[in-house]
C-alpha atoms as a PDB file:
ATOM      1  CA  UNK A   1     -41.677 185.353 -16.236  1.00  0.00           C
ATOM      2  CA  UNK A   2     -41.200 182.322 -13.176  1.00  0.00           C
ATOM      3  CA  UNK A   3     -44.593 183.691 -12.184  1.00  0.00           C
ATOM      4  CA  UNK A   4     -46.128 183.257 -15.782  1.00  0.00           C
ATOM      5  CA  UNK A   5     -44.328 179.508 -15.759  1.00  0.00           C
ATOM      6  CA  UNK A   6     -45.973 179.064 -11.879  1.00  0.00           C
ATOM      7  CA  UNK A   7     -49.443 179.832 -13.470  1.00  0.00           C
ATOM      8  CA  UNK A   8     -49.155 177.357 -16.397  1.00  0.00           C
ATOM      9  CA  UNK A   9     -48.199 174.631 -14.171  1.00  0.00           C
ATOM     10  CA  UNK A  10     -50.926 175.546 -11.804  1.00  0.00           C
ATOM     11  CA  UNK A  11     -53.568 175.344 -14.953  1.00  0.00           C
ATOM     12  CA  UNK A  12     -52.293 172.668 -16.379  1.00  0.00           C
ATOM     13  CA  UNK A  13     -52.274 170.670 -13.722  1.00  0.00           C
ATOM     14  CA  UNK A  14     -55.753 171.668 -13.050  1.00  0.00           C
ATOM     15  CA  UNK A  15     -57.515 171.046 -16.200  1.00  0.00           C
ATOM     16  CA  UNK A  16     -55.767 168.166 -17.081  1.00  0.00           C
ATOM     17  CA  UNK A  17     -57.755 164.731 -16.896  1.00  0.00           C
ATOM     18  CA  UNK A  18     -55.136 162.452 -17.497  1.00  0.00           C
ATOM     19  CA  UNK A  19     -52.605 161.046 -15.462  1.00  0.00           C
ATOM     20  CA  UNK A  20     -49.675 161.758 -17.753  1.00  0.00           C
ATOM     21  CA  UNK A  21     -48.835 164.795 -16.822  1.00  0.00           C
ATOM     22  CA  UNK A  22     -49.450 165.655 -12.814  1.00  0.00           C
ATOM     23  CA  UNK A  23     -47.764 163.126 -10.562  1.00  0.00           C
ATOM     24  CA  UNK A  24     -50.689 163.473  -8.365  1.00  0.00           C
ATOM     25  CA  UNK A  25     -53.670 163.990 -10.327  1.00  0.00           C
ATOM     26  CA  UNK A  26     -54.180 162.939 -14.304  1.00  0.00           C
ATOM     27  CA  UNK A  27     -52.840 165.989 -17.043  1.00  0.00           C
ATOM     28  CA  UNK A  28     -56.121 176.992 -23.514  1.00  0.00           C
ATOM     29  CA  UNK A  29     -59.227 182.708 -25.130  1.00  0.00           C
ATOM     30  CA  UNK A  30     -61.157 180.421 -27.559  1.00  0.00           C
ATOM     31  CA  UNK A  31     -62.658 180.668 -30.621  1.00  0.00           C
ATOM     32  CA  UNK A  32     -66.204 178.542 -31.207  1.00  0.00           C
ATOM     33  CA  UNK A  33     -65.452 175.473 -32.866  1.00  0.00           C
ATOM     34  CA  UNK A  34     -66.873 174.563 -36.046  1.00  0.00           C
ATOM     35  CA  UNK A  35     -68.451 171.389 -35.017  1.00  0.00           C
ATOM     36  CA  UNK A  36     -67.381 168.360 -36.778  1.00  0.00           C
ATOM     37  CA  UNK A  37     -69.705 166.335 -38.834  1.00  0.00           C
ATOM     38  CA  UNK A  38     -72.379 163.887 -36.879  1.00  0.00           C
ATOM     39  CA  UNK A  39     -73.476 160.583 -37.454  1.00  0.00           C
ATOM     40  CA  UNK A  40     -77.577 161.341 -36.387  1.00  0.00           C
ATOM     41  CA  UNK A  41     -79.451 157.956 -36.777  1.00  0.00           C
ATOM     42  CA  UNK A  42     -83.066 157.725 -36.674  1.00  0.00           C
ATOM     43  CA  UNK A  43     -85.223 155.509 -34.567  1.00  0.00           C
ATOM     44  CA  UNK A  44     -86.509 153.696 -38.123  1.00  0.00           C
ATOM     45  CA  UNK A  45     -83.415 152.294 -39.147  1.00  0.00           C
ATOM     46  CA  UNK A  46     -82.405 148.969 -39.320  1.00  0.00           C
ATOM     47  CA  UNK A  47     -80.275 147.534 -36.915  1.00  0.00           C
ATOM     48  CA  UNK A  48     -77.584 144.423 -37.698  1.00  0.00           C
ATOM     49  CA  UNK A  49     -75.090 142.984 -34.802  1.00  0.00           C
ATOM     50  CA  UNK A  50     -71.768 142.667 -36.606  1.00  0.00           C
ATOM     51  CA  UNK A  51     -68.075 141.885 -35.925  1.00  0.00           C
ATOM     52  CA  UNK A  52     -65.696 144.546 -35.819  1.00  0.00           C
ATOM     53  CA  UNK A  53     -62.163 143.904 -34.367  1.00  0.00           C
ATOM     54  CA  UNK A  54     -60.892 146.515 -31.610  1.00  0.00           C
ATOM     55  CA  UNK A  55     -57.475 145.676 -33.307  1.00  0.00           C
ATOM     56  CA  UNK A  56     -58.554 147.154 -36.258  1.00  0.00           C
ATOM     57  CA  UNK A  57     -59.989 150.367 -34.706  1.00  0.00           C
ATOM     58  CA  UNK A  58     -56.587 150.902 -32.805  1.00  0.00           C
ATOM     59  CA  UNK A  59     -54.404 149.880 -36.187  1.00  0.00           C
ATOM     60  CA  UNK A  60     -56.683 152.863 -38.037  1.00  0.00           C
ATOM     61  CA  UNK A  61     -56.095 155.638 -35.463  1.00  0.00           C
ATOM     62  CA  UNK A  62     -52.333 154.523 -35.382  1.00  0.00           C
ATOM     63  CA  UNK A  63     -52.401 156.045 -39.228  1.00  0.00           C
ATOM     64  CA  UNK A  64     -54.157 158.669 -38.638  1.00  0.00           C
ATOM     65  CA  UNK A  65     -51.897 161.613 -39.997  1.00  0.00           C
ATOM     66  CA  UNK A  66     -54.039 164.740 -39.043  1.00  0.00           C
ATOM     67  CA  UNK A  67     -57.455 165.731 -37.237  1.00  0.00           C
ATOM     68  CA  UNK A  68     -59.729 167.829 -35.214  1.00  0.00           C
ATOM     69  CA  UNK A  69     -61.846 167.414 -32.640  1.00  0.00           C
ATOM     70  CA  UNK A  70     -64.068 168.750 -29.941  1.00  0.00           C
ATOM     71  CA  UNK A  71     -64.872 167.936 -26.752  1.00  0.00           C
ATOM     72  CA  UNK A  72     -67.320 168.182 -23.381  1.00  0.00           C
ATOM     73  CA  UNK A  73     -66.066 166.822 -20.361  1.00  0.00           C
ATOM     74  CA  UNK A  74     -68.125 167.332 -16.969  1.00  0.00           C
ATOM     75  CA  UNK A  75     -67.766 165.542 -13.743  1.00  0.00           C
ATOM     76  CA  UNK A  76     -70.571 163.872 -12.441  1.00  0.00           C
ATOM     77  CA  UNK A  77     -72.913 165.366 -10.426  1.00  0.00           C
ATOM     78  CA  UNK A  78     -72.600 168.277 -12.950  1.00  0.00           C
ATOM     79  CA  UNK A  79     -71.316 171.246 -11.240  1.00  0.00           C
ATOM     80  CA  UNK A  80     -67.964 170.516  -9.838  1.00  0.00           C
ATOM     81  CA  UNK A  81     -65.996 170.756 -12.831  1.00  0.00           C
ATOM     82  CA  UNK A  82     -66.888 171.310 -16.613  1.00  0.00           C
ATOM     83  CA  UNK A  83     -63.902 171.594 -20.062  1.00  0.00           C
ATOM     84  CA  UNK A  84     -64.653 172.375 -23.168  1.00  0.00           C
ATOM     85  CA  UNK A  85     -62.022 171.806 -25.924  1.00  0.00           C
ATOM     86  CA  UNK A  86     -61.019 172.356 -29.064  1.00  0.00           C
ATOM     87  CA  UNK A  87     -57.902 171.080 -30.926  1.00  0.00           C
ATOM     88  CA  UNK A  88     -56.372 169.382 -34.161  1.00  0.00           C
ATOM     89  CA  UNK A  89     -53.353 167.885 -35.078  1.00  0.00           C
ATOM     90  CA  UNK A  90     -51.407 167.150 -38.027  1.00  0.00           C
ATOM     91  CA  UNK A  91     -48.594 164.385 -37.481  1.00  0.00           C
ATOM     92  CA  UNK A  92     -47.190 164.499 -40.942  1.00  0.00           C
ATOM     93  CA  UNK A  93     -45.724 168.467 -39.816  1.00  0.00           C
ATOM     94  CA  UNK A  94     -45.512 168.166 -36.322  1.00  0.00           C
ATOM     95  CA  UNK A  95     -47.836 170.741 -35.523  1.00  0.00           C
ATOM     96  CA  UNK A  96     -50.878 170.868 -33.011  1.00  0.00           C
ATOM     97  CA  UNK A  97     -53.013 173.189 -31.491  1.00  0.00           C
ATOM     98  CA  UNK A  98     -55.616 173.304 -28.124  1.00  0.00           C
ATOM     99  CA  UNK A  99     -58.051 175.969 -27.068  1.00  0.00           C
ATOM    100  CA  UNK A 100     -59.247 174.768 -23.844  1.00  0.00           C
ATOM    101  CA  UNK A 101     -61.783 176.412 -21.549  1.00  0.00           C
ATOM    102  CA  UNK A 102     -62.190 174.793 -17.872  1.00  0.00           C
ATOM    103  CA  UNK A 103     -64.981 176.095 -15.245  1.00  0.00           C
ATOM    104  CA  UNK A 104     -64.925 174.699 -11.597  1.00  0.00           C
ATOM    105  CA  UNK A 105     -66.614 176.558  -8.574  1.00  0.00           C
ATOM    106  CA  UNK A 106     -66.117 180.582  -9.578  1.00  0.00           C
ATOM    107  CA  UNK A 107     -63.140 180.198 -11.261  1.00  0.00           C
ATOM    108  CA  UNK A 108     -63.090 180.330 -15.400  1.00  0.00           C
ATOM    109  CA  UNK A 109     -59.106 179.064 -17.156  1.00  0.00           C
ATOM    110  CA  UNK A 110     -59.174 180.592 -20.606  1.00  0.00           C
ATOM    111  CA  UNK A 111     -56.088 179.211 -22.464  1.00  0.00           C
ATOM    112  CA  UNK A 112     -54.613 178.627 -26.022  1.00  0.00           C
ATOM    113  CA  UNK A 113     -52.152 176.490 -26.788  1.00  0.00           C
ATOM    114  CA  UNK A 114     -49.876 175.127 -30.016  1.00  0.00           C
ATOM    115  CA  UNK A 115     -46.661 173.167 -31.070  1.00  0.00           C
ATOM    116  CA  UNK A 116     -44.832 173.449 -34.253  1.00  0.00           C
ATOM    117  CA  UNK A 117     -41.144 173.082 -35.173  1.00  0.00           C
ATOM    118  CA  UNK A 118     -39.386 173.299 -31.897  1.00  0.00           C
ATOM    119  CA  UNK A 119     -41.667 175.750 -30.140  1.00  0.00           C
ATOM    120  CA  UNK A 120     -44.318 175.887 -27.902  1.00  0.00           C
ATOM    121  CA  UNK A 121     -46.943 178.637 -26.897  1.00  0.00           C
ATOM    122  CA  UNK A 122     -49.210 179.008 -24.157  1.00  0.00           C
ATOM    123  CA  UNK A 123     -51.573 181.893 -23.046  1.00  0.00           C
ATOM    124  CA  UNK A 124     -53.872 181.800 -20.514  1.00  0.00           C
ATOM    125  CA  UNK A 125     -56.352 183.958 -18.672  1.00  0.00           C
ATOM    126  CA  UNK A 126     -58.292 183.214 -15.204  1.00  0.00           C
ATOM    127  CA  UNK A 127     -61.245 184.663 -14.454  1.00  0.00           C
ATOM    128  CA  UNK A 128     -62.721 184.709 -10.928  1.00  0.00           C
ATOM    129  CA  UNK A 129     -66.665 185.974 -10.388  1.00  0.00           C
ATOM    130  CA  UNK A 130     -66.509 186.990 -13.822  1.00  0.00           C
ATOM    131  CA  UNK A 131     -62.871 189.445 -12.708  1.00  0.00           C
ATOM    132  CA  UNK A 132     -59.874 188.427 -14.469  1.00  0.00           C
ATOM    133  CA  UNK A 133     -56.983 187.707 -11.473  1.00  0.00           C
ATOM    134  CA  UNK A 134     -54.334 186.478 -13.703  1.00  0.00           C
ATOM    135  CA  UNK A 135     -53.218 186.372 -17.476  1.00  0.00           C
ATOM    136  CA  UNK A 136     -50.148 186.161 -19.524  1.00  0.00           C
ATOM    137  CA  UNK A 137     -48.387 184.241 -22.711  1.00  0.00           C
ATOM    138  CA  UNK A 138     -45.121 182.763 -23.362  1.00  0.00           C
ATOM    139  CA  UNK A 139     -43.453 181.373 -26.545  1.00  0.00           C
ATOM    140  CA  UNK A 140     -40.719 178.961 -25.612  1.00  0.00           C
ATOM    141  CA  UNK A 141     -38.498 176.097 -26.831  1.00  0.00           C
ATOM    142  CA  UNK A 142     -40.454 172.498 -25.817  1.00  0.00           C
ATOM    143  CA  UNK A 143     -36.932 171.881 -23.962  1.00  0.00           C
ATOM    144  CA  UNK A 144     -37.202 175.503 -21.686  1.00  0.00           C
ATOM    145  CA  UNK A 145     -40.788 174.907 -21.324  1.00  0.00           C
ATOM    146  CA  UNK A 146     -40.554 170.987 -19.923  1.00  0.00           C
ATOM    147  CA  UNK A 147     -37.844 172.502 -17.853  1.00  0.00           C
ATOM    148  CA  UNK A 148     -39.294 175.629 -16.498  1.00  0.00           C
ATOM    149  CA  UNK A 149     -43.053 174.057 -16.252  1.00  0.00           C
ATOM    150  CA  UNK A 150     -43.024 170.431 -16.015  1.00  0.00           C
ATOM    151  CA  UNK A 151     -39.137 169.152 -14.685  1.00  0.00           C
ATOM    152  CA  UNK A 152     -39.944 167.750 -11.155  1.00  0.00           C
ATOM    153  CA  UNK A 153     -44.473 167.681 -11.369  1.00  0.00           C
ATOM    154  CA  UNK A 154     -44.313 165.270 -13.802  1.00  0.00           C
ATOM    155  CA  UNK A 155     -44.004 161.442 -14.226  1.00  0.00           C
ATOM    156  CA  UNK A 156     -42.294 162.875 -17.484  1.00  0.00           C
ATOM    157  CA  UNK A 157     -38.464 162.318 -17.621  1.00  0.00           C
ATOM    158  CA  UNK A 158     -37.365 164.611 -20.609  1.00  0.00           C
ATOM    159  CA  UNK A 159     -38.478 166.738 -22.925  1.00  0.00           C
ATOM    160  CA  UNK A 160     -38.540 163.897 -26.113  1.00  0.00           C
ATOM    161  CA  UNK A 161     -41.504 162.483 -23.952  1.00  0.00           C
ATOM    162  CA  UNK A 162     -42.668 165.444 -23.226  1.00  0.00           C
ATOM    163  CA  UNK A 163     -42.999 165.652 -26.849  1.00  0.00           C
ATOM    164  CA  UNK A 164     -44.510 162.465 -27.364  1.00  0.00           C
ATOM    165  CA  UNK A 165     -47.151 163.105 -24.658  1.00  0.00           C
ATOM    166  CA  UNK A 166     -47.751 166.095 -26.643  1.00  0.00           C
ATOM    167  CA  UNK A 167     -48.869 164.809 -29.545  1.00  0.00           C
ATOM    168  CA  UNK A 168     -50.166 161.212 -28.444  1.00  0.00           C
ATOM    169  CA  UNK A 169     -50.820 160.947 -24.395  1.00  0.00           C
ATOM    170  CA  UNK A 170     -54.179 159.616 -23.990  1.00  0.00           C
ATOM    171  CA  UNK A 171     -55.949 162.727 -22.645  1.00  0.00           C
ATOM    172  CA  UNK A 172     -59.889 162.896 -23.164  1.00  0.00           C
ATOM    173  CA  UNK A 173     -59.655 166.641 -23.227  1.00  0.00           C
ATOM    174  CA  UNK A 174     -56.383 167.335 -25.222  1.00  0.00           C
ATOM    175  CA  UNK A 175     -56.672 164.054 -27.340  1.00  0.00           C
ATOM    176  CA  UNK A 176     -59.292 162.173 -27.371  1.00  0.00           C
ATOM    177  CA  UNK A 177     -58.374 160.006 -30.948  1.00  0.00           C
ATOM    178  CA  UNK A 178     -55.567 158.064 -28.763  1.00  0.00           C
ATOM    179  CA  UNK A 179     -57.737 158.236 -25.321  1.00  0.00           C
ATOM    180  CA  UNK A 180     -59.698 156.273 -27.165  1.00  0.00           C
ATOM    181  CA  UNK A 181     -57.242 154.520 -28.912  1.00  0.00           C
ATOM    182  CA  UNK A 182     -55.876 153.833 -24.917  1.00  0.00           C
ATOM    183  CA  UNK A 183     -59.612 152.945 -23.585  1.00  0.00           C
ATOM    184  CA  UNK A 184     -59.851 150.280 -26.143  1.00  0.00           C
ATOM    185  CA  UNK A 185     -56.266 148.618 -25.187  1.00  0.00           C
ATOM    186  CA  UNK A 186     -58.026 147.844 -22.337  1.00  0.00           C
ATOM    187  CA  UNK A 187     -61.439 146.764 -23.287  1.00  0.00           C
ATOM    188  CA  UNK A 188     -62.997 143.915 -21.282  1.00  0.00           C
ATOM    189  CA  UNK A 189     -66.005 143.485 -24.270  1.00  0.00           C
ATOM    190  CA  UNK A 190     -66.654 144.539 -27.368  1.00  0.00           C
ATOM    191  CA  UNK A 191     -70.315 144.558 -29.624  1.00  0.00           C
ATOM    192  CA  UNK A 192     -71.064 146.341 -32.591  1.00  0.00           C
ATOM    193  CA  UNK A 193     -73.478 146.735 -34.804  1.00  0.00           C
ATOM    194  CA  UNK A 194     -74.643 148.525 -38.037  1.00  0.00           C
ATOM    195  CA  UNK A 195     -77.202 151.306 -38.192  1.00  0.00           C
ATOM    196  CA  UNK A 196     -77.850 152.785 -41.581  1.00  0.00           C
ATOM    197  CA  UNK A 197     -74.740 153.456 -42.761  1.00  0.00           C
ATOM    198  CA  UNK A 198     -72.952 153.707 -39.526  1.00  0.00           C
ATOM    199  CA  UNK A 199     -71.452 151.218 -37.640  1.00  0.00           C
ATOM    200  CA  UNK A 200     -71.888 151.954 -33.491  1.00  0.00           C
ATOM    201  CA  UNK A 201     -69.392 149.905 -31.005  1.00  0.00           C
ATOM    202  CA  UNK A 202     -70.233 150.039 -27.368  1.00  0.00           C
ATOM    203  CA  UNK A 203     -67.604 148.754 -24.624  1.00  0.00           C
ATOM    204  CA  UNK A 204     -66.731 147.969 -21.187  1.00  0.00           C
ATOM    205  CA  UNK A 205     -62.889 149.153 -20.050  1.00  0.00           C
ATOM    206  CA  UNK A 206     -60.529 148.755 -16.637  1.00  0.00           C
ATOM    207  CA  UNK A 207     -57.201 150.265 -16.689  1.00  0.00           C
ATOM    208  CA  UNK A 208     -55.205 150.212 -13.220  1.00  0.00           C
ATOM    209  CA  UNK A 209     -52.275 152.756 -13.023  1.00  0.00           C
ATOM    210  CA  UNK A 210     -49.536 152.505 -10.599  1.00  0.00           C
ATOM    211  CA  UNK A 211     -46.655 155.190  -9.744  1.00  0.00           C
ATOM    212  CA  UNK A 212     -45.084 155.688  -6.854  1.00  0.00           C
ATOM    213  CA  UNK A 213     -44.549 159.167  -4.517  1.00  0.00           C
ATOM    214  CA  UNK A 214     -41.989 159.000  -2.603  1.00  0.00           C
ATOM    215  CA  UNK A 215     -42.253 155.851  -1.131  1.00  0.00           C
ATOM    216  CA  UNK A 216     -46.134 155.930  -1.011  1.00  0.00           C
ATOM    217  CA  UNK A 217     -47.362 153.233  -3.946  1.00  0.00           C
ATOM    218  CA  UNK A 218     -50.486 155.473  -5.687  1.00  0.00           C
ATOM    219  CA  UNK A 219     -52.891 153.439  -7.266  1.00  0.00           C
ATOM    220  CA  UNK A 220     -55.442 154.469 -10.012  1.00  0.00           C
ATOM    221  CA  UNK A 221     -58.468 152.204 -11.310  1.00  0.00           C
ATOM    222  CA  UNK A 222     -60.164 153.677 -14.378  1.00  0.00           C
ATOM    223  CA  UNK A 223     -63.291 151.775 -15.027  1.00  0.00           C
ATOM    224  CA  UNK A 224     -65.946 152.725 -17.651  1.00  0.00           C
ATOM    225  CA  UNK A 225     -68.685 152.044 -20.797  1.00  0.00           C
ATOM    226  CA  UNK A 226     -67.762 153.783 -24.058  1.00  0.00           C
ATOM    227  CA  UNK A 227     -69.761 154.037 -27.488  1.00  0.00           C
ATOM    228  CA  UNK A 228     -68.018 154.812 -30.637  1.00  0.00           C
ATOM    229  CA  UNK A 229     -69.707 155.830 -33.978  1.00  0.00           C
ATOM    230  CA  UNK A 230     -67.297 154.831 -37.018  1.00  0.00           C
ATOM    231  CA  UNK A 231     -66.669 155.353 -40.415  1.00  0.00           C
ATOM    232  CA  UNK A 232     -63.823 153.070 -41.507  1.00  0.00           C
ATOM    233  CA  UNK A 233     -63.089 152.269 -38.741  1.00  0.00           C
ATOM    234  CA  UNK A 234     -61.862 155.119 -37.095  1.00  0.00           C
ATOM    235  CA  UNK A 235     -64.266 157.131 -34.670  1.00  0.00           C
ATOM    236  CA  UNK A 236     -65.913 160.454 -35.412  1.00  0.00           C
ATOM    237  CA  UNK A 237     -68.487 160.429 -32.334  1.00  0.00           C
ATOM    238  CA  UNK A 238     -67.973 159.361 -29.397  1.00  0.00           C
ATOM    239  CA  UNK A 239     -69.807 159.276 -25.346  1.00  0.00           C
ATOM    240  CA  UNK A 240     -67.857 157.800 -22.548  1.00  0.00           C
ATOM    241  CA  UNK A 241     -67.918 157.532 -18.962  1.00  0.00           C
ATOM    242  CA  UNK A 242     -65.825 157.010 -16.401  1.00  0.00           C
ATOM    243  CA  UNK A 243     -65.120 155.911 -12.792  1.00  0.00           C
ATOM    244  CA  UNK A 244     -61.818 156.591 -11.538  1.00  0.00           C
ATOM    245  CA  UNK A 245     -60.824 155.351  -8.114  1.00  0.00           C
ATOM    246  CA  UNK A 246     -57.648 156.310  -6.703  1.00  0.00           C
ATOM    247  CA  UNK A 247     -56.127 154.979  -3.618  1.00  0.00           C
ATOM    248  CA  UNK A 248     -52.416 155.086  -1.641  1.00  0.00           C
ATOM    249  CA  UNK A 249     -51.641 151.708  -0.615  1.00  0.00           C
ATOM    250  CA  UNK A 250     -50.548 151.498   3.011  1.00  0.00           C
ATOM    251  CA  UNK A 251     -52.757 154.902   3.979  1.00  0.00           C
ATOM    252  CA  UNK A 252     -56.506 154.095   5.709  1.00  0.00           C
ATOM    253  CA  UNK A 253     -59.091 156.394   4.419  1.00  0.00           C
ATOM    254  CA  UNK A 254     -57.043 157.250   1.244  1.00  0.00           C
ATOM    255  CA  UNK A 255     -59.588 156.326  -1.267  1.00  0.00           C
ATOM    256  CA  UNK A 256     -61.356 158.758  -3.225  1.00  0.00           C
ATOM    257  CA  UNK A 257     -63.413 158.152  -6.346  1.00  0.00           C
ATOM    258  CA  UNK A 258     -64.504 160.526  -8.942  1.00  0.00           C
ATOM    259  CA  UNK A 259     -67.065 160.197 -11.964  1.00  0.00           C
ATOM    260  CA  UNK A 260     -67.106 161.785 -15.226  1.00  0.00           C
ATOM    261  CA  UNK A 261     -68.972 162.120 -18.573  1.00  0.00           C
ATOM    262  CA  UNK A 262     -66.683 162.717 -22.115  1.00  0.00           C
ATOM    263  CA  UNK A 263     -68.415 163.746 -25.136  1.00  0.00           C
ATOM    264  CA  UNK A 264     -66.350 164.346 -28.366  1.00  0.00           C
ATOM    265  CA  UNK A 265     -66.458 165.025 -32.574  1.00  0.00           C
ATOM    266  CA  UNK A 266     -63.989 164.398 -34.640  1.00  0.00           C
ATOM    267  CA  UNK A 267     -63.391 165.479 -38.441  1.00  0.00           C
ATOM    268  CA  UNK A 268     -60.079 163.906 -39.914  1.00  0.00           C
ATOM    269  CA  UNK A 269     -58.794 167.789 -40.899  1.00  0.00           C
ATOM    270  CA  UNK A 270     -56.501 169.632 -39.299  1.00  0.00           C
ATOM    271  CA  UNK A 271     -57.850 173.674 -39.876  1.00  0.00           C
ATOM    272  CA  UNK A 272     -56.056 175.791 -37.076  1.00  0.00           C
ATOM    273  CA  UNK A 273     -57.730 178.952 -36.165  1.00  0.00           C
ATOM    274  CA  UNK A 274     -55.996 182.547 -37.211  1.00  0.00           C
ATOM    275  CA  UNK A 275     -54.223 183.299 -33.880  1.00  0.00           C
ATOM    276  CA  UNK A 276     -52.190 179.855 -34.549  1.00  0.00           C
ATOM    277  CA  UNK A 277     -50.980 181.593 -37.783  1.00  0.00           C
ATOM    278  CA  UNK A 278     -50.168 184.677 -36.079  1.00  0.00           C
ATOM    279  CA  UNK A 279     -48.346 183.211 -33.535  1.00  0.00           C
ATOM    280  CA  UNK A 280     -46.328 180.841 -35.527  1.00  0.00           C
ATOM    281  CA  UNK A 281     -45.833 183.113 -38.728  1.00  0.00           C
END
């Protein structure tokens, strides 16, 4: 079992992209996703600029009480790391799910995920030159598993905001309604404009992060365009990229920077697959 708990916290910490969860990087096999609805326009339609508040975007996701999504995220130049996910959530129960597949170098993370009630499960399987080298499952309480997985990695402090990272931490790959929601908080510019019947915002965004490790100040500079297709208001396309910088004040030749291309669907459903019934009963 601690070995099954040592793997999670090795794979989450690896596919994670945001910096919630891994104090020193940003924080499951799947079925296909159905892919959500998309908003195709065609070269002959008219274009009109128009005003659209980012307030009004982030006051629309905020009510949001269930969806699905999926998502491509790649690093940039393509090769070094590559997630595909699929999730959904539905606020109004409490329950969520993530089916998350992350390839980097000759290494393939298979692993499922969902919340509901008071429980958590996790399975994963790791694949290395197409051999599997590790695999397991656990069904937990959200307390045992923030203690056994996450107590002491994490930036978290308990397992209520463990919870609440759960279902909205701004995580391209695990949630990308309230990354975006996040990205827009800290939009330099905003333009919109009306194609057909869509309405297509594009966007500049900076976002500097500081936590501290140890007594070593870590600083993290997220900088990036996004474009969002809407339908009122809330987004169900979206392409973003992103420039993330990250530095330790104090150390010379700390700085690193990394580049990376999100692409994500959503459909405001929540539609779990059949293991997520099976699991929860």
């Amino acid at each position: 079992m601690k070995r099954l708990f040592s793997m999670i916290l090795v794979i989450l910490v690896a596919v994670s992209t945001s910096a919630c969860v891994s104090k020193e990087s940003s924080t499951q096999s799947t079925t296909q996703a159905s892919t959500p609805p998309t908003n195709k326009s065609s070269d002959s339609l008219t274009t009109t600029q128009i005003k659209i508040d980012r307030v009004d975007i982030i006051n629309a996701i905020e009510k949001v009480e269930k969806y699905g999504f999926t998502v491509q995220y790649s690093t940039i130049p393509e090769g070094n790391t590559q997630i595909t996910s699929r999730g959904g959530f539905d606020y109004s129960k409490g329950d969520a799910f993530w089916e998350i597949i992350s390839k980097g170098g000759n290494f393939v993370t298979y692993s499922n995920e969902t919340v509901w009630d008071d429980s958590v499960y996790y399975s994963a399987l790791v694949k290395q030159d197409n051999e599997i080298v590790q695999k397991g499952e656990v069904t937990s309480t959200i307390e045992d598993y923030f203690e056994k997985v996450l107590k002491g990695h994490t930036e978290i402090a308990t397992p209520e905001e463990f919870r609440q990272w759960l279902f909205k931490g701004p995580d391209p790959v695990r949630n990308p309604l309230y990354y975006v929601r996040d990205i827009l908080t800290n939009a330099n510019s905003v333009t919109a404009i009306k194609e057909g019947s869509n309405y297509v915002v594009t966007f500049t965004f900076t976002k500097e992060e500081r936590t501290r490790i140890n007594s070593v100040q870590k600083v993290i500079v997220t900088q990036g365009t996004g474009k969002l297709w809407l339908q009122n208001n809330l987004p169900t396309k979206g392409e973003i990229e992103i420039t993330r910088t990250t530095s330790y004040e104090g150390l010379e030749e700390s700085t690193t920077t990394s580049n990376a291309r999100i692409e994500f669907e959503i459909a405001y459903t929540y539609q779990p697959p059949e293991w997520v019934a099976e699991v929860t009963g």
